[in-house]
PDB file of N, CA and C in Angstrom:
ATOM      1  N   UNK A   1     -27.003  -5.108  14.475  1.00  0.00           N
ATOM      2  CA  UNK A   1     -28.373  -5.016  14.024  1.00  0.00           C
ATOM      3  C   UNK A   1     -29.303  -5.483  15.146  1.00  0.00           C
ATOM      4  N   UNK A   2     -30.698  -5.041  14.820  1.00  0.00           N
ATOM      5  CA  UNK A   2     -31.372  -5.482  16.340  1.00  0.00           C
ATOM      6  C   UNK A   2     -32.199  -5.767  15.417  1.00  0.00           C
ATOM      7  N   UNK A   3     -32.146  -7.347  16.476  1.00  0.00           N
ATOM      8  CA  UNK A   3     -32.753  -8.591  15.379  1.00  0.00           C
ATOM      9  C   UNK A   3     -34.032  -8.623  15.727  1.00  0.00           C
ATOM     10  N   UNK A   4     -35.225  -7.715  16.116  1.00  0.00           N
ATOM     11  CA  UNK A   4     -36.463  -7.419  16.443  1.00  0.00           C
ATOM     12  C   UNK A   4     -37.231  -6.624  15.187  1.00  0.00           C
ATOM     13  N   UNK A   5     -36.017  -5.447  14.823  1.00  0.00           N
ATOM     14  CA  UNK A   5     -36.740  -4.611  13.790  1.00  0.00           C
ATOM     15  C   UNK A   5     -36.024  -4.595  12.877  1.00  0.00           C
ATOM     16  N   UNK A   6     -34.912  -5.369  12.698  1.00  0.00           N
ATOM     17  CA  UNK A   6     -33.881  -5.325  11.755  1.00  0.00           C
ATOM     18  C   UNK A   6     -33.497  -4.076  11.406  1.00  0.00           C
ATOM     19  N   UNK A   7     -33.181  -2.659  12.510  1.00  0.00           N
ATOM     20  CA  UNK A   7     -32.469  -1.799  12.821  1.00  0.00           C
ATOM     21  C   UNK A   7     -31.626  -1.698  13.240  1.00  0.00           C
ATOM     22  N   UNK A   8     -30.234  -0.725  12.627  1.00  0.00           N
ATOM     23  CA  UNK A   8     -29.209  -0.342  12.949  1.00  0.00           C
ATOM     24  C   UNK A   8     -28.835  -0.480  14.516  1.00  0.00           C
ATOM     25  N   UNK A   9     -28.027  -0.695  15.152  1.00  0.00           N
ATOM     26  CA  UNK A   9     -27.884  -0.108  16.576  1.00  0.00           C
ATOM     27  C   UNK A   9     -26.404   1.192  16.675  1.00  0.00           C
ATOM     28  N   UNK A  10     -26.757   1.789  17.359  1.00  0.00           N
ATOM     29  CA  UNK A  10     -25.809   3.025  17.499  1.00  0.00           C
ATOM     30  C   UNK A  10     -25.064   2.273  18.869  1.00  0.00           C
ATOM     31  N   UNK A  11     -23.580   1.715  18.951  1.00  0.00           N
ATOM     32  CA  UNK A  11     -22.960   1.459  19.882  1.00  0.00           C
ATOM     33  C   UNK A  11     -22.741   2.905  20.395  1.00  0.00           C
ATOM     34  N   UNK A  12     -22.668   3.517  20.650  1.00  0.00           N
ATOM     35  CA  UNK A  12     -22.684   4.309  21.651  1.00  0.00           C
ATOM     36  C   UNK A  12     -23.759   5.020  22.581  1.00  0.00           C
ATOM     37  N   UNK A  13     -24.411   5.095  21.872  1.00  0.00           N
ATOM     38  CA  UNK A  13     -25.599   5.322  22.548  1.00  0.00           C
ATOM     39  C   UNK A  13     -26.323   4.203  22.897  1.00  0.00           C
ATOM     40  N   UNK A  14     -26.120   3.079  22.488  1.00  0.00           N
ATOM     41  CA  UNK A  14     -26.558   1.566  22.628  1.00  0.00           C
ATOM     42  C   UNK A  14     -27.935   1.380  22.341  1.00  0.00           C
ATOM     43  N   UNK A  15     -28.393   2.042  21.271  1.00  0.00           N
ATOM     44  CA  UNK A  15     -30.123   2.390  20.767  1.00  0.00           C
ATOM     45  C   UNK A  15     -29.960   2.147  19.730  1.00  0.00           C
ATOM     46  N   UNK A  16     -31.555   1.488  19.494  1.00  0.00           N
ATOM     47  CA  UNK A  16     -31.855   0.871  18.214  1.00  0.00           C
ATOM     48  C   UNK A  16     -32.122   2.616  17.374  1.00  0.00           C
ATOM     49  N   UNK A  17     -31.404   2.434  16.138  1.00  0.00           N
ATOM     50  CA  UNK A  17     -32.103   3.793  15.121  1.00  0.00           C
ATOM     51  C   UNK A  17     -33.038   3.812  14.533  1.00  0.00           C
ATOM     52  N   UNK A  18     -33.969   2.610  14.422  1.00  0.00           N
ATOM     53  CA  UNK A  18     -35.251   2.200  14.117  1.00  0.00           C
ATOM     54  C   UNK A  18     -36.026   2.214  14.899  1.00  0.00           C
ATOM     55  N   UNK A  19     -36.215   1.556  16.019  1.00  0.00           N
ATOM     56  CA  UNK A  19     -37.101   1.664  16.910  1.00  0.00           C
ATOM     57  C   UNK A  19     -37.146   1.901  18.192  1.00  0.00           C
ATOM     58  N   UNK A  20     -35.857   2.547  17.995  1.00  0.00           N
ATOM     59  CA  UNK A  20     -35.673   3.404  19.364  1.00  0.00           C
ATOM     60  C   UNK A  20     -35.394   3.014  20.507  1.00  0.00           C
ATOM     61  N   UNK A  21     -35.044   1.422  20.545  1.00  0.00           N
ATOM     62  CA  UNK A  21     -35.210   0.812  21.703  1.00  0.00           C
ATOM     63  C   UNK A  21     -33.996   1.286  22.446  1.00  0.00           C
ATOM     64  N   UNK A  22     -33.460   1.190  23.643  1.00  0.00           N
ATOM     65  CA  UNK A  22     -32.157   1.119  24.600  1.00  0.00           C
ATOM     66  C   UNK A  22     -31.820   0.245  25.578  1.00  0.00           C
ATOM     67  N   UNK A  23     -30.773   0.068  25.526  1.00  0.00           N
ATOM     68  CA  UNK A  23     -29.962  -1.239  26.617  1.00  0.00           C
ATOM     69  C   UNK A  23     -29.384  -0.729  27.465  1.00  0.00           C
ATOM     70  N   UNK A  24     -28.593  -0.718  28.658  1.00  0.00           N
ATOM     71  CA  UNK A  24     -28.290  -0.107  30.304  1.00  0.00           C
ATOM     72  C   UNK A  24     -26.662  -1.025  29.170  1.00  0.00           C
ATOM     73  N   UNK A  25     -26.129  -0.702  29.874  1.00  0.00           N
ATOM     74  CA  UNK A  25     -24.456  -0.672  29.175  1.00  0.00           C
ATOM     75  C   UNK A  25     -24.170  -3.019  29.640  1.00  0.00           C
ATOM     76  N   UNK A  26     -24.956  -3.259  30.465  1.00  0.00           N
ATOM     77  CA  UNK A  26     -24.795  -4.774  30.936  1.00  0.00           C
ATOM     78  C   UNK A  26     -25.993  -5.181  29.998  1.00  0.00           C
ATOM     79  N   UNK A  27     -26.850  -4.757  29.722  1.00  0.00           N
ATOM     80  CA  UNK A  27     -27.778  -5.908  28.786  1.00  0.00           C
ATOM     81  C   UNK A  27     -27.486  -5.787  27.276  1.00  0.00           C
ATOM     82  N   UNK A  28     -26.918  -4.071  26.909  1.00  0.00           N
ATOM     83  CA  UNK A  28     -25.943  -4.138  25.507  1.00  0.00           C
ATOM     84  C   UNK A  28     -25.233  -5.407  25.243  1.00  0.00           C
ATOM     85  N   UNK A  29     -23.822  -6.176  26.381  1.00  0.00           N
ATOM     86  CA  UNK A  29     -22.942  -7.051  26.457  1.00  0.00           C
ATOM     87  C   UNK A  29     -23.659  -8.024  26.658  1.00  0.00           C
ATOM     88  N   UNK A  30     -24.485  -8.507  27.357  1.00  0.00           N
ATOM     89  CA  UNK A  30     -25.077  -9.760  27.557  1.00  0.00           C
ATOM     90  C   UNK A  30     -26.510 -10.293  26.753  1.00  0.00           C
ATOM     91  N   UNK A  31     -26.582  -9.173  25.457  1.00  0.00           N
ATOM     92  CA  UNK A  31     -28.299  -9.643  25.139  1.00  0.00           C
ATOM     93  C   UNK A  31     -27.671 -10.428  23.824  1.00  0.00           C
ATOM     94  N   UNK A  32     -27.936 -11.851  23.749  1.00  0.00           N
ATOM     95  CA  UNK A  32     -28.102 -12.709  23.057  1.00  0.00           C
ATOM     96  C   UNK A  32     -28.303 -12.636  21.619  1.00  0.00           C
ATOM     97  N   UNK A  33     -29.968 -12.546  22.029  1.00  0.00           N
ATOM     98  CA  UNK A  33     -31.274 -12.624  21.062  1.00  0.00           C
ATOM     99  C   UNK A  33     -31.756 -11.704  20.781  1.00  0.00           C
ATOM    100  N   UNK A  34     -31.869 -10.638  21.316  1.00  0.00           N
ATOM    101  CA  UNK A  34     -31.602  -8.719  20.847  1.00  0.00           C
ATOM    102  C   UNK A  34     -30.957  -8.196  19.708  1.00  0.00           C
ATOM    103  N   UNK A  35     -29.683  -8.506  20.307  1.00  0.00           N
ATOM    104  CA  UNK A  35     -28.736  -8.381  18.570  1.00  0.00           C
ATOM    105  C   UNK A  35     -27.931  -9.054  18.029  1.00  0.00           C
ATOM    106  N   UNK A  36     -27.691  -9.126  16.899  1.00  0.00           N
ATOM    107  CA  UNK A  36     -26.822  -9.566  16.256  1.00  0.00           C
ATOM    108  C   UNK A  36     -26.100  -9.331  15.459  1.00  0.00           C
ATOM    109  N   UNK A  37     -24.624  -9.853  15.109  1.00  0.00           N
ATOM    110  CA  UNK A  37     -23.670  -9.319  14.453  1.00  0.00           C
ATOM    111  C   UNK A  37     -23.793  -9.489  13.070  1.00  0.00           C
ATOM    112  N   UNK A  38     -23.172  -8.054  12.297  1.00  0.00           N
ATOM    113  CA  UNK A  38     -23.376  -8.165  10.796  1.00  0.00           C
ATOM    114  C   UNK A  38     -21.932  -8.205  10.184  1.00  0.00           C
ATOM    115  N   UNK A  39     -21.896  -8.719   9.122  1.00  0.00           N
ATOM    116  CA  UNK A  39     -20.001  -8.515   8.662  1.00  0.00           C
ATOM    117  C   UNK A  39     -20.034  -7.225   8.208  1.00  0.00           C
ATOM    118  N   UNK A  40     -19.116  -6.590   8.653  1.00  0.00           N
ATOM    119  CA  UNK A  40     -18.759  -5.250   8.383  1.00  0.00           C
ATOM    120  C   UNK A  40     -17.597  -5.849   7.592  1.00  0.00           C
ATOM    121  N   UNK A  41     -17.791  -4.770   6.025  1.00  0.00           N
ATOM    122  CA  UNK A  41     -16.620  -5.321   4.740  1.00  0.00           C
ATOM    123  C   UNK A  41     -14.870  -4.548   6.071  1.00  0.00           C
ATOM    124  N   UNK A  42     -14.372  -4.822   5.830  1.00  0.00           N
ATOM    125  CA  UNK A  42     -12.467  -4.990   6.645  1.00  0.00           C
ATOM    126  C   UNK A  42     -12.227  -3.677   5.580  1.00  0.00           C
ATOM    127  N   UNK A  43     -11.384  -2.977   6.181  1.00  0.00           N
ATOM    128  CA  UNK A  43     -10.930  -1.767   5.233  1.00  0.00           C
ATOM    129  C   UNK A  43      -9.065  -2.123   5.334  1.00  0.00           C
ATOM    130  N   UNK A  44      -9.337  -1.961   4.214  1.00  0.00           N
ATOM    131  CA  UNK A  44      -7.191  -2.303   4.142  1.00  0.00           C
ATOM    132  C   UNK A  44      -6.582  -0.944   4.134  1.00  0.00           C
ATOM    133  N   UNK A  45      -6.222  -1.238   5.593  1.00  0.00           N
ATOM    134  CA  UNK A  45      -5.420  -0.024   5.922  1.00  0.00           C
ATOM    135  C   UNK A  45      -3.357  -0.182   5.398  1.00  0.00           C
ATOM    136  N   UNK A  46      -3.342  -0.727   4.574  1.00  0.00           N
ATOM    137  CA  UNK A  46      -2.141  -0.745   4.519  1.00  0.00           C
ATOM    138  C   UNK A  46      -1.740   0.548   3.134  1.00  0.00           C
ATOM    139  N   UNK A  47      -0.533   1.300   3.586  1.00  0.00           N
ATOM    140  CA  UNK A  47       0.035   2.165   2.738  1.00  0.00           C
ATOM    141  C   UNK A  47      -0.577   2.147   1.347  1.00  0.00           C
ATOM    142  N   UNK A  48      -0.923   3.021   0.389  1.00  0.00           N
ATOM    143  CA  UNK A  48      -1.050   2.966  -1.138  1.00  0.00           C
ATOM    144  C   UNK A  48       0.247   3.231  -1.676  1.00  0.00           C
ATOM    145  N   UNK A  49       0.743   2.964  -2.656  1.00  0.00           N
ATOM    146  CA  UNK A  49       1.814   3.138  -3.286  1.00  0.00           C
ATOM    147  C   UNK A  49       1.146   4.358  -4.093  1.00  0.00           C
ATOM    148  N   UNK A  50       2.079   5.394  -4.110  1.00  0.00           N
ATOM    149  CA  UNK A  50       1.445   6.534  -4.778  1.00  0.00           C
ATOM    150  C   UNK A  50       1.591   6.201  -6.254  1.00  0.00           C
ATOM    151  N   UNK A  51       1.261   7.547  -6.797  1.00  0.00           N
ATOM    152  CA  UNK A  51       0.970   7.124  -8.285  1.00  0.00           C
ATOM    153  C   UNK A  51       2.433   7.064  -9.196  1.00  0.00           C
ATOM    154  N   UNK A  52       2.359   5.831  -9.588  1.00  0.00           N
ATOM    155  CA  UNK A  52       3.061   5.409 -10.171  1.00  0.00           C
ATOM    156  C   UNK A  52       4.536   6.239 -11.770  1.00  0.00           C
ATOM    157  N   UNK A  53       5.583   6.091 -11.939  1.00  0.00           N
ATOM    158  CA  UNK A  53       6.195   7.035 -12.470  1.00  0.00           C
ATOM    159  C   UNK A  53       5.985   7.213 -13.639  1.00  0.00           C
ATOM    160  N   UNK A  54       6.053   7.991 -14.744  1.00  0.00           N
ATOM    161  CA  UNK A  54       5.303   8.044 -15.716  1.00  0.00           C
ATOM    162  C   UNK A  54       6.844   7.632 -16.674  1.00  0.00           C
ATOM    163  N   UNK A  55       6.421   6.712 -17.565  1.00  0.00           N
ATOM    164  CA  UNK A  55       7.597   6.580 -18.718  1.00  0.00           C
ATOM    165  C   UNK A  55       7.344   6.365 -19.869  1.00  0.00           C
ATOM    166  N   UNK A  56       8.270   6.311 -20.783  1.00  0.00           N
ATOM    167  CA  UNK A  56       8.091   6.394 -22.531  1.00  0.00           C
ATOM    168  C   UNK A  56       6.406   5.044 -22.645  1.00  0.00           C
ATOM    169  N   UNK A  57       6.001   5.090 -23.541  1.00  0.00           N
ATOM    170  CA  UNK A  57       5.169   4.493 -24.006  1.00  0.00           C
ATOM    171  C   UNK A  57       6.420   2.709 -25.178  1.00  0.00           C
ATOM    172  N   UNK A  58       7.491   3.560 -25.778  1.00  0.00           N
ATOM    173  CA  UNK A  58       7.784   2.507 -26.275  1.00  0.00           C
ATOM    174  C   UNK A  58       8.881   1.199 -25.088  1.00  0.00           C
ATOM    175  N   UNK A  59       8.361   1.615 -23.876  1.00  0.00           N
ATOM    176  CA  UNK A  59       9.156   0.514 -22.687  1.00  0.00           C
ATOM    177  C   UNK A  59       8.023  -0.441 -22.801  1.00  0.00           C
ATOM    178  N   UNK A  60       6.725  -0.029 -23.126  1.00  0.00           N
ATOM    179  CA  UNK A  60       5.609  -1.415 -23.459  1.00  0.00           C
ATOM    180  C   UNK A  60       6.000  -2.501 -23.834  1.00  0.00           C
ATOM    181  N   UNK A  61       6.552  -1.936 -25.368  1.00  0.00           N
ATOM    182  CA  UNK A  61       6.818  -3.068 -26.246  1.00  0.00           C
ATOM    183  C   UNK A  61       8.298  -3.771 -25.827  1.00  0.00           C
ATOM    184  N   UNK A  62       8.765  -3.653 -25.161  1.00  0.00           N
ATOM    185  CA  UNK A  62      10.255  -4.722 -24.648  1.00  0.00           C
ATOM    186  C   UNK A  62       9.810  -4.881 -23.694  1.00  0.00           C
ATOM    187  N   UNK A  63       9.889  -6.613 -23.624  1.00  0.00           N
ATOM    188  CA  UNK A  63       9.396  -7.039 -22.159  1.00  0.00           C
ATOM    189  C   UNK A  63       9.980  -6.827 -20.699  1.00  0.00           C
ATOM    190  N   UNK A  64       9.308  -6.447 -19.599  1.00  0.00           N
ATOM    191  CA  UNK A  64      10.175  -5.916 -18.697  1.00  0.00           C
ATOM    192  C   UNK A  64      10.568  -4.708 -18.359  1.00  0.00           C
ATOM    193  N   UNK A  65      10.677  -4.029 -19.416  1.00  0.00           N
ATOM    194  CA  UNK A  65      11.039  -2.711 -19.102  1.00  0.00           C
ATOM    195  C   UNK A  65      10.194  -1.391 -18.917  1.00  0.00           C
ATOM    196  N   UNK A  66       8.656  -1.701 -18.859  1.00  0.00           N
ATOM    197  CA  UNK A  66       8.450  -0.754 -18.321  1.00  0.00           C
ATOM    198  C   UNK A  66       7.673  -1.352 -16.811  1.00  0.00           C
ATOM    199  N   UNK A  67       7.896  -2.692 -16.398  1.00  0.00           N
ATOM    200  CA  UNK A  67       7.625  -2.665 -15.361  1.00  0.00           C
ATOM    201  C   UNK A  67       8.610  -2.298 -14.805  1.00  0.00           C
ATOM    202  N   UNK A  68       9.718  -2.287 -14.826  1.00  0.00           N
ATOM    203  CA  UNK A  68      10.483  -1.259 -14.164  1.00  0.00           C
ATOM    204  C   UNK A  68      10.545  -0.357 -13.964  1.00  0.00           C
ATOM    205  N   UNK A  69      10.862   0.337 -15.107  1.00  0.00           N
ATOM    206  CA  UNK A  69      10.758   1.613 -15.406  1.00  0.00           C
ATOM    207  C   UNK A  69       9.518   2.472 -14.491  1.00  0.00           C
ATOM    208  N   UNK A  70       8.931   1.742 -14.157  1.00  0.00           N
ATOM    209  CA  UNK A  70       7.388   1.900 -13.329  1.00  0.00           C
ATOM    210  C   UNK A  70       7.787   2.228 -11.859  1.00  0.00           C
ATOM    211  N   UNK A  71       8.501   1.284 -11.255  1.00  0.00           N
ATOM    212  CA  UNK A  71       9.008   1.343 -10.194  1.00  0.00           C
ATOM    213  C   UNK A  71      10.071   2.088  -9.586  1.00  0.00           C
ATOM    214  N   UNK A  72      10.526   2.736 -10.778  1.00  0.00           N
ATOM    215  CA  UNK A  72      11.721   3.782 -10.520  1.00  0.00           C
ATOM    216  C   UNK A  72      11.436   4.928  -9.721  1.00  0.00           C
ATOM    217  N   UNK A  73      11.914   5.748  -8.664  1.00  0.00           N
ATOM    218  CA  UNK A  73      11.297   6.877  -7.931  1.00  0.00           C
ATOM    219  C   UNK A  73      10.878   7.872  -8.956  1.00  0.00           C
ATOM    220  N   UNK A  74       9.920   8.732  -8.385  1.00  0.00           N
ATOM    221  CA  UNK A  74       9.359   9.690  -9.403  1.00  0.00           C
ATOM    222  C   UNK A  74      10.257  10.429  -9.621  1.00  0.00           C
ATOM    223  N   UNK A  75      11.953  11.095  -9.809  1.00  0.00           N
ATOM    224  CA  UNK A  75      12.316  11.585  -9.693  1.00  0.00           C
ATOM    225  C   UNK A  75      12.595  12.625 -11.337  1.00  0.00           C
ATOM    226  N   UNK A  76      12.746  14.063 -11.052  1.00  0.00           N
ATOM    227  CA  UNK A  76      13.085  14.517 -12.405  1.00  0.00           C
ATOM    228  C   UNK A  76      14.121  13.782 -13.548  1.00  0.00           C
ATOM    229  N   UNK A  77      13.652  13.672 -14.685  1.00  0.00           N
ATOM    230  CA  UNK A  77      14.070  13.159 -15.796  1.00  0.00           C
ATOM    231  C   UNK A  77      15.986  13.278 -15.554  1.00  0.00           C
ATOM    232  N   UNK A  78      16.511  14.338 -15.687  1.00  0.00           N
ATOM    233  CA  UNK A  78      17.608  14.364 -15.394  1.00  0.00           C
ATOM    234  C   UNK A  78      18.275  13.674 -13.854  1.00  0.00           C
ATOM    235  N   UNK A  79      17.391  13.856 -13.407  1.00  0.00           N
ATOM    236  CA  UNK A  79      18.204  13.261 -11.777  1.00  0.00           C
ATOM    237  C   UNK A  79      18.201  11.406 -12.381  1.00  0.00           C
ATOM    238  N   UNK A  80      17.107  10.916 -13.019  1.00  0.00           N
ATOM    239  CA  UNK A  80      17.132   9.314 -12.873  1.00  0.00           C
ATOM    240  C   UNK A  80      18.333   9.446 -13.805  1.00  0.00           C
ATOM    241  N   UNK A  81      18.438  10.111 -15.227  1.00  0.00           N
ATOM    242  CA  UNK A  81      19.825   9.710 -16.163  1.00  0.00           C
ATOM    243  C   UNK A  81      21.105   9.896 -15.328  1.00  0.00           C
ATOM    244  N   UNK A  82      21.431  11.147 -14.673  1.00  0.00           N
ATOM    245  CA  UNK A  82      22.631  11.387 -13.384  1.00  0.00           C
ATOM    246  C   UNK A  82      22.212  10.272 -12.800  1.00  0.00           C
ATOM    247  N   UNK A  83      21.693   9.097 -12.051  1.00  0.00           N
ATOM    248  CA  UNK A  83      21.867   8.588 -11.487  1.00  0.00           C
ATOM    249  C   UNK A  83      22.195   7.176 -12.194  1.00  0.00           C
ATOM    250  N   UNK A  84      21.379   7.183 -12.930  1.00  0.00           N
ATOM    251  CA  UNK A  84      22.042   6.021 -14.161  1.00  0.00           C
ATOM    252  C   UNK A  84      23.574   5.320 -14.409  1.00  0.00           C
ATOM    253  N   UNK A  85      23.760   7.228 -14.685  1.00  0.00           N
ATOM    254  CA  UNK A  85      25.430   7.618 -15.493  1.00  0.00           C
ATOM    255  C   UNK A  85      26.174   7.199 -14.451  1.00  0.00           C
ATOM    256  N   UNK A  86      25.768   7.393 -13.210  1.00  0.00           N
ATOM    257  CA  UNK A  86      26.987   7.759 -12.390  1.00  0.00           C
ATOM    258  C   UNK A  86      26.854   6.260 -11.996  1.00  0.00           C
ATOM    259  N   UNK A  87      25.898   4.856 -11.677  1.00  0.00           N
ATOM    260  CA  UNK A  87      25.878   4.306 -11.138  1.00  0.00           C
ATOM    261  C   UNK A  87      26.632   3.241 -12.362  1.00  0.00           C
ATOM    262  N   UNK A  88      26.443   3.199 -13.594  1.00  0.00           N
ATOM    263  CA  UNK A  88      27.427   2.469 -14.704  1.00  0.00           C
ATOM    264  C   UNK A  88      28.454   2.841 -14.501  1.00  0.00           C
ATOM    265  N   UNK A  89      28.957   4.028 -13.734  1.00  0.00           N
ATOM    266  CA  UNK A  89      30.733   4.691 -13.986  1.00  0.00           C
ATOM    267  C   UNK A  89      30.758   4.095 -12.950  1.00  0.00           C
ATOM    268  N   UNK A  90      30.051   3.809 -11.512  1.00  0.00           N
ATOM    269  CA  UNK A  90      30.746   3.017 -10.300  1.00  0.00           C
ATOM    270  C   UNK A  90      30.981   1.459 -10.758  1.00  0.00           C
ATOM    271  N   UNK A  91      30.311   0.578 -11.374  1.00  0.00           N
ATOM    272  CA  UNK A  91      30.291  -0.396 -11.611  1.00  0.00           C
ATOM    273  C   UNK A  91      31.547  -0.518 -12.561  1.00  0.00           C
ATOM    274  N   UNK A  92      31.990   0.171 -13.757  1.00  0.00           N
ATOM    275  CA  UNK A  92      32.546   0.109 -15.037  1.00  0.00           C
ATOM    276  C   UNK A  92      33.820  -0.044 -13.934  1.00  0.00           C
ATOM    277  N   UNK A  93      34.245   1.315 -13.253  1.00  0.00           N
ATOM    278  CA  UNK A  93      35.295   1.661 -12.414  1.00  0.00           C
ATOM    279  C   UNK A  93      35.499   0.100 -11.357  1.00  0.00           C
ATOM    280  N   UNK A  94      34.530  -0.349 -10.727  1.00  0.00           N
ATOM    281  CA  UNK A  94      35.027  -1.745  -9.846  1.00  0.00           C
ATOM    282  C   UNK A  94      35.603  -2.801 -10.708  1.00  0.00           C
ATOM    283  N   UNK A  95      34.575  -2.894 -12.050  1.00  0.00           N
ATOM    284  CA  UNK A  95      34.884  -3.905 -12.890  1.00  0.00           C
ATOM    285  C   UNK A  95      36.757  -3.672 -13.315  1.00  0.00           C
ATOM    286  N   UNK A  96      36.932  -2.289 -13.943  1.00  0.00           N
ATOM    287  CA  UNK A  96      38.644  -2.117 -14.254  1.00  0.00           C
ATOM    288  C   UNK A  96      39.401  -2.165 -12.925  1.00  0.00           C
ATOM    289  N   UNK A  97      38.844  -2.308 -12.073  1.00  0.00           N
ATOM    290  CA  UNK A  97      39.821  -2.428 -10.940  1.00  0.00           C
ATOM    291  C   UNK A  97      40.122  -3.944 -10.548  1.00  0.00           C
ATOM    292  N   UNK A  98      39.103  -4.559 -11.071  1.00  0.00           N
ATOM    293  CA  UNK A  98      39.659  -6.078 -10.494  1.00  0.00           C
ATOM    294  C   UNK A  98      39.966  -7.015 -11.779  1.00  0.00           C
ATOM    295  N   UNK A  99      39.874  -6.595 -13.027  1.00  0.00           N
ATOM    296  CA  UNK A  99      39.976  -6.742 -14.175  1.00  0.00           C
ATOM    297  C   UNK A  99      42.124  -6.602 -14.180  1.00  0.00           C
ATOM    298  N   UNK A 100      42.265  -4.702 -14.119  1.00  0.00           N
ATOM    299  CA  UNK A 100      43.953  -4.837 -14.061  1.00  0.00           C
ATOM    300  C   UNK A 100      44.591  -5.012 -12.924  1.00  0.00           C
ATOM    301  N   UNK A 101      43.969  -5.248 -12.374  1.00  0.00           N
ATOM    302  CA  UNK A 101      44.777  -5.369 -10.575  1.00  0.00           C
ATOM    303  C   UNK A 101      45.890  -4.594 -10.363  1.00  0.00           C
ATOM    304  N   UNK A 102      45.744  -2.527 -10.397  1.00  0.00           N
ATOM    305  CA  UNK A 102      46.654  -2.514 -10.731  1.00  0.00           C
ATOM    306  C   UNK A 102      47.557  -2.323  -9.131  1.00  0.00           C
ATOM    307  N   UNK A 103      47.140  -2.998  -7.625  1.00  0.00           N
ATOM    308  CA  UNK A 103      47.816  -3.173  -6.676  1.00  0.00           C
ATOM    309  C   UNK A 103      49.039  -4.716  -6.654  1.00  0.00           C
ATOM    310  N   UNK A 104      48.511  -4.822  -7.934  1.00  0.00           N
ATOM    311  CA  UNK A 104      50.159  -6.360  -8.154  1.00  0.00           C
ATOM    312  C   UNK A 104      51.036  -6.054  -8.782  1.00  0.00           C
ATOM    313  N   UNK A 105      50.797  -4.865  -9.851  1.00  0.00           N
ATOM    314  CA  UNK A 105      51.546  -4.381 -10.373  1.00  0.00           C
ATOM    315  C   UNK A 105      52.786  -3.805  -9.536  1.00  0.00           C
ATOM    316  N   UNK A 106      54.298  -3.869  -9.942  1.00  0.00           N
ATOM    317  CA  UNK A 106      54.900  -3.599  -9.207  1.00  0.00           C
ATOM    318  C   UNK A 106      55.837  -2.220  -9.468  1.00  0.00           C
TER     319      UNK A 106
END
């Protein structure tokens, strides 16, 4: 801001947009009492999480579960149950494996 007319300054052109004034590229950097700095609001450049996955309405009412359910990839209805199914059959399958041990068996 140029603290004379309380006008904008155009850094590049190094001119007041109010009153037209101009600075040589060394009195831009070195003028004091000419201008002064304004807070410019910070823009948060960090990633958005896109929009969120859409699920049953009754995961509300049990706690927990639809903040999950929230976080799950957007993926088609059938791909999250296939992935479900298959990821209880890997687990079920480790669990019977160390459950019958059946490498002691002789």
């Amino acid at each position: 801001m140029h603290s004379h007319c309380g006008g904008e300054v155009d850094v590049k052109k190094k001119q007041c947009r109010k009153c037209k004034k101009k600075w040589s590229w060394w009195a831009f950097l070195m003028d004091p009492t000419g201008l002064r700095l304004i807070s410019i609001p910070i823009v948060d450049k960090t990633p958005k999480q896109e929009s969120r996955t859409d699920y049953a309405k009754w995961a509300d009412k049990i706690p927990y579960v639809g903040d999950v359910a929230a976080r799950l990839p957007k993926w088609p209805r059938w791909a999250r149950i296939a992935t479900t199914v298959l990821l209880f059959g890997a687990v079920t399958f480790a669990i019977a494996l160390i459950w019958w041990r059946p490498w002691e068996r002789g």
